[in-house]
N, C-alpha and C. Protein backbone atom coordinates (compact mmCIF):
# COMPACT_ATOMS: atom_id res chain seq x y z
N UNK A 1 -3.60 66.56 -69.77
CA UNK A 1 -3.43 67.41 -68.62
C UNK A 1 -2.18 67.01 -67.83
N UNK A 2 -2.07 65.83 -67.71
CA UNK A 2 -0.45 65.23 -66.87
C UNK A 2 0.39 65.70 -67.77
N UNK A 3 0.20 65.17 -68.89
CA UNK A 3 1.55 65.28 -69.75
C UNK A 3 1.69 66.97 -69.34
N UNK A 4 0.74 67.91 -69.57
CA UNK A 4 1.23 69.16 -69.34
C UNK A 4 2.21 69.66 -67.84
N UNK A 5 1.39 69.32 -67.05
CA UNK A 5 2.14 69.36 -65.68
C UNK A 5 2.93 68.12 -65.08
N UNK A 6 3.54 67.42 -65.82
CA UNK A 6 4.80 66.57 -65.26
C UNK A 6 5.74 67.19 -66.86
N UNK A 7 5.55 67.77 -67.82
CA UNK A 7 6.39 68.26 -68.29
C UNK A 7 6.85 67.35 -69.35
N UNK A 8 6.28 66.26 -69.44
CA UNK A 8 6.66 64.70 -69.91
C UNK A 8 5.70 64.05 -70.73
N UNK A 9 5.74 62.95 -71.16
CA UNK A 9 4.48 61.65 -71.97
C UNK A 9 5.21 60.77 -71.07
N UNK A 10 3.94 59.85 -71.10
CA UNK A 10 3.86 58.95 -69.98
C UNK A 10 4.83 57.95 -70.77
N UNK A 11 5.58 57.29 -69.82
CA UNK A 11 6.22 56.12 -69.94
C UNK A 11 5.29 54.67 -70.77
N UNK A 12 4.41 54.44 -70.13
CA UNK A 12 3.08 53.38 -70.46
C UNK A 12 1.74 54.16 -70.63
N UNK A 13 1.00 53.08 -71.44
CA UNK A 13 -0.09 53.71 -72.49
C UNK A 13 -0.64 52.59 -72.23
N UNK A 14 -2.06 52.61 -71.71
CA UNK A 14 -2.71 51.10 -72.11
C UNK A 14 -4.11 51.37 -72.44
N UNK A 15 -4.99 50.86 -72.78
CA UNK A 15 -6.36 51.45 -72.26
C UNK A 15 -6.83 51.45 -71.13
N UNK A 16 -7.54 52.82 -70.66
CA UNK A 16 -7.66 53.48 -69.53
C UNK A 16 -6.42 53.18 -68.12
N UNK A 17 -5.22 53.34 -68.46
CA UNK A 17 -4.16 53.69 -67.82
C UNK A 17 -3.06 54.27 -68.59
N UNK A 18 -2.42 54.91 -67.66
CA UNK A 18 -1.06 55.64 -68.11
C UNK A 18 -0.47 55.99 -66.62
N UNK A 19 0.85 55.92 -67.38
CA UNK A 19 1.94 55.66 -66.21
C UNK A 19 2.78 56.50 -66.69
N UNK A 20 3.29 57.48 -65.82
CA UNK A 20 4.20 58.60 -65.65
C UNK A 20 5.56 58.41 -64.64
N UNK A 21 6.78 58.12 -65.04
CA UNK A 21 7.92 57.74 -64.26
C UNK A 21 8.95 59.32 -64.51
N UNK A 22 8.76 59.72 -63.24
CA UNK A 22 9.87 60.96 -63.40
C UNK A 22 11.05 60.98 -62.45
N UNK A 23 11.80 61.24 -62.92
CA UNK A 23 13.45 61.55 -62.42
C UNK A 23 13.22 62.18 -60.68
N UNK A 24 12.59 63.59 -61.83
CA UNK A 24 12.82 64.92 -60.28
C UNK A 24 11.77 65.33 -60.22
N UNK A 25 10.42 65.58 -58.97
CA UNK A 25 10.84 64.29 -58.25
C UNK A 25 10.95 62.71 -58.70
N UNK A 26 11.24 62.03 -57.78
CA UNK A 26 11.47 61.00 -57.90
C UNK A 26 10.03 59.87 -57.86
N UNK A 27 9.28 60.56 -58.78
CA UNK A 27 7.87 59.49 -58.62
C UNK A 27 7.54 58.53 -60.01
N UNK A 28 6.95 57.53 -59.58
CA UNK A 28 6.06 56.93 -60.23
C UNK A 28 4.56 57.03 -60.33
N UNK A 29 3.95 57.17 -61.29
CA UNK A 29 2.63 57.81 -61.09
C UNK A 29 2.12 56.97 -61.83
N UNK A 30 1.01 56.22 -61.74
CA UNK A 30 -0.45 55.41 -62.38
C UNK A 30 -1.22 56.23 -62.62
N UNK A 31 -2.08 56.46 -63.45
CA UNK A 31 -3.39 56.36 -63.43
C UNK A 31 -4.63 55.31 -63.95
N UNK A 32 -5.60 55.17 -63.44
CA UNK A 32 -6.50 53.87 -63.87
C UNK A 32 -7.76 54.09 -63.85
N UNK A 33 -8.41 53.90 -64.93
CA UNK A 33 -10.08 54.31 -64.61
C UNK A 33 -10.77 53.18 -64.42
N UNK A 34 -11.35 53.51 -63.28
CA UNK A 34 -12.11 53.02 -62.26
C UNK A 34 -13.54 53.40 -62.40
N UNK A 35 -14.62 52.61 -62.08
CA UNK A 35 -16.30 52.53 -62.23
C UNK A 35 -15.83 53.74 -60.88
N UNK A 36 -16.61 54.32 -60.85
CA UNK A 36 -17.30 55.20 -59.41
C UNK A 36 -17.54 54.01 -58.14
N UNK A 37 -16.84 54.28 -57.01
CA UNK A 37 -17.70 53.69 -56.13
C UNK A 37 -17.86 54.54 -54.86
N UNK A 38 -18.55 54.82 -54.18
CA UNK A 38 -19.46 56.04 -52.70
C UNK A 38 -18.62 55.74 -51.82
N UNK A 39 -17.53 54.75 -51.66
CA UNK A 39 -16.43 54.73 -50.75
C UNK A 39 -15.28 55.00 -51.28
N UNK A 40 -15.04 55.84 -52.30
CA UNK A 40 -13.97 56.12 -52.91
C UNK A 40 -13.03 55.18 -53.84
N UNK A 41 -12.37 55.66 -54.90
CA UNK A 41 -11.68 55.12 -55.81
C UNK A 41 -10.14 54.99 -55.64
N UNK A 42 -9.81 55.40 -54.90
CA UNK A 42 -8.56 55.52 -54.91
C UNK A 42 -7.84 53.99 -54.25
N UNK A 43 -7.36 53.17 -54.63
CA UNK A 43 -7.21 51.68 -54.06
C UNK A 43 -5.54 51.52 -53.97
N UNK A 44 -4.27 52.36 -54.31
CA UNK A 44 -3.15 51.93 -53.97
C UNK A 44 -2.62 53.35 -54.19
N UNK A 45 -1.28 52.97 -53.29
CA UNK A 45 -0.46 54.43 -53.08
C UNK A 45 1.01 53.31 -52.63
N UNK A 46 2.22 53.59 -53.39
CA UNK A 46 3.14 53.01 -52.89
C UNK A 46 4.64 53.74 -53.10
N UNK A 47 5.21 54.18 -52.56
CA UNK A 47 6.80 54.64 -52.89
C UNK A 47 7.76 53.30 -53.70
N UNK A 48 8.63 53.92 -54.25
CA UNK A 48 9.89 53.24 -54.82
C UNK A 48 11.19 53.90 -54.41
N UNK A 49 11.90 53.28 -53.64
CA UNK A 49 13.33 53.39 -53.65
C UNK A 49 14.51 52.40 -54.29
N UNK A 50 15.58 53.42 -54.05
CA UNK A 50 16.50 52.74 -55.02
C UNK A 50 17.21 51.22 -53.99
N UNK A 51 16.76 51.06 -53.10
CA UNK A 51 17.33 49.59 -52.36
C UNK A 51 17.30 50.23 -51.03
N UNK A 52 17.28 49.07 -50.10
CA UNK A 52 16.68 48.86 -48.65
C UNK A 52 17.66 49.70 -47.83
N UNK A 53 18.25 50.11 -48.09
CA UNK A 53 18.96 51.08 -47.29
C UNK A 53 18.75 52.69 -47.15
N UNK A 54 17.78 52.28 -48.14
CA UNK A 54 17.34 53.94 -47.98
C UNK A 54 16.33 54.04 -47.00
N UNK A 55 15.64 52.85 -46.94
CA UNK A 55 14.24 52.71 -46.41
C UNK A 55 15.13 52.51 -44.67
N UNK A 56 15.75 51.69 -44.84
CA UNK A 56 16.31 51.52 -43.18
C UNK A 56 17.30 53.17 -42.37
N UNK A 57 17.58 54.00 -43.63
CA UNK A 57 17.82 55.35 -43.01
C UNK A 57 17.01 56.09 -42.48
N UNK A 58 16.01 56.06 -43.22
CA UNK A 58 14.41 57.13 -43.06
C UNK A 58 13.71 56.60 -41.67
N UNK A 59 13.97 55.41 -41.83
CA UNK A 59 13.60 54.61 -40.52
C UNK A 59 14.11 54.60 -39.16
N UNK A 60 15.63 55.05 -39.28
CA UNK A 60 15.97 55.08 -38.09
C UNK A 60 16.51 56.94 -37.65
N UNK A 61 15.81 57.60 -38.56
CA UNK A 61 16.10 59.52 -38.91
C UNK A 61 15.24 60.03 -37.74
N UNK A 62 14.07 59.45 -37.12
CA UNK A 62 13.54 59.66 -35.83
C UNK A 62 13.96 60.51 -35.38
């Protein structure tokens, strides 16, 4: 189903993960199977930029 809608095959293959790295946009994508838990599964969310100056622009774009 990813591979269909990112247009792509995942970069990494492991058991129960796969990792999707695309150009445009500019994301990195995990996926990981996880047991069920009643407070939710979802445990990380993180951006990548290309070096600290991007991060100190966005930061001061206020």
């Amino acid at each position: 189903m990813y591979t269909s809608f990112f247009g792509q095959e995942p970069t990494k293959v492991k058991e129960n993960y796969a990792k999707f790295e695309l150009e445009e946009p500019a994301l990195h994508f995990s996926l990981n199977v996880r047991p069920f838990n009643k407070d939710g599964i979802l445990n990380h969310l993180g951006f990548q930029v290309n070096n600290t100056e991007e991060v100190r622009a966005l930061d001061s774009s206020d």
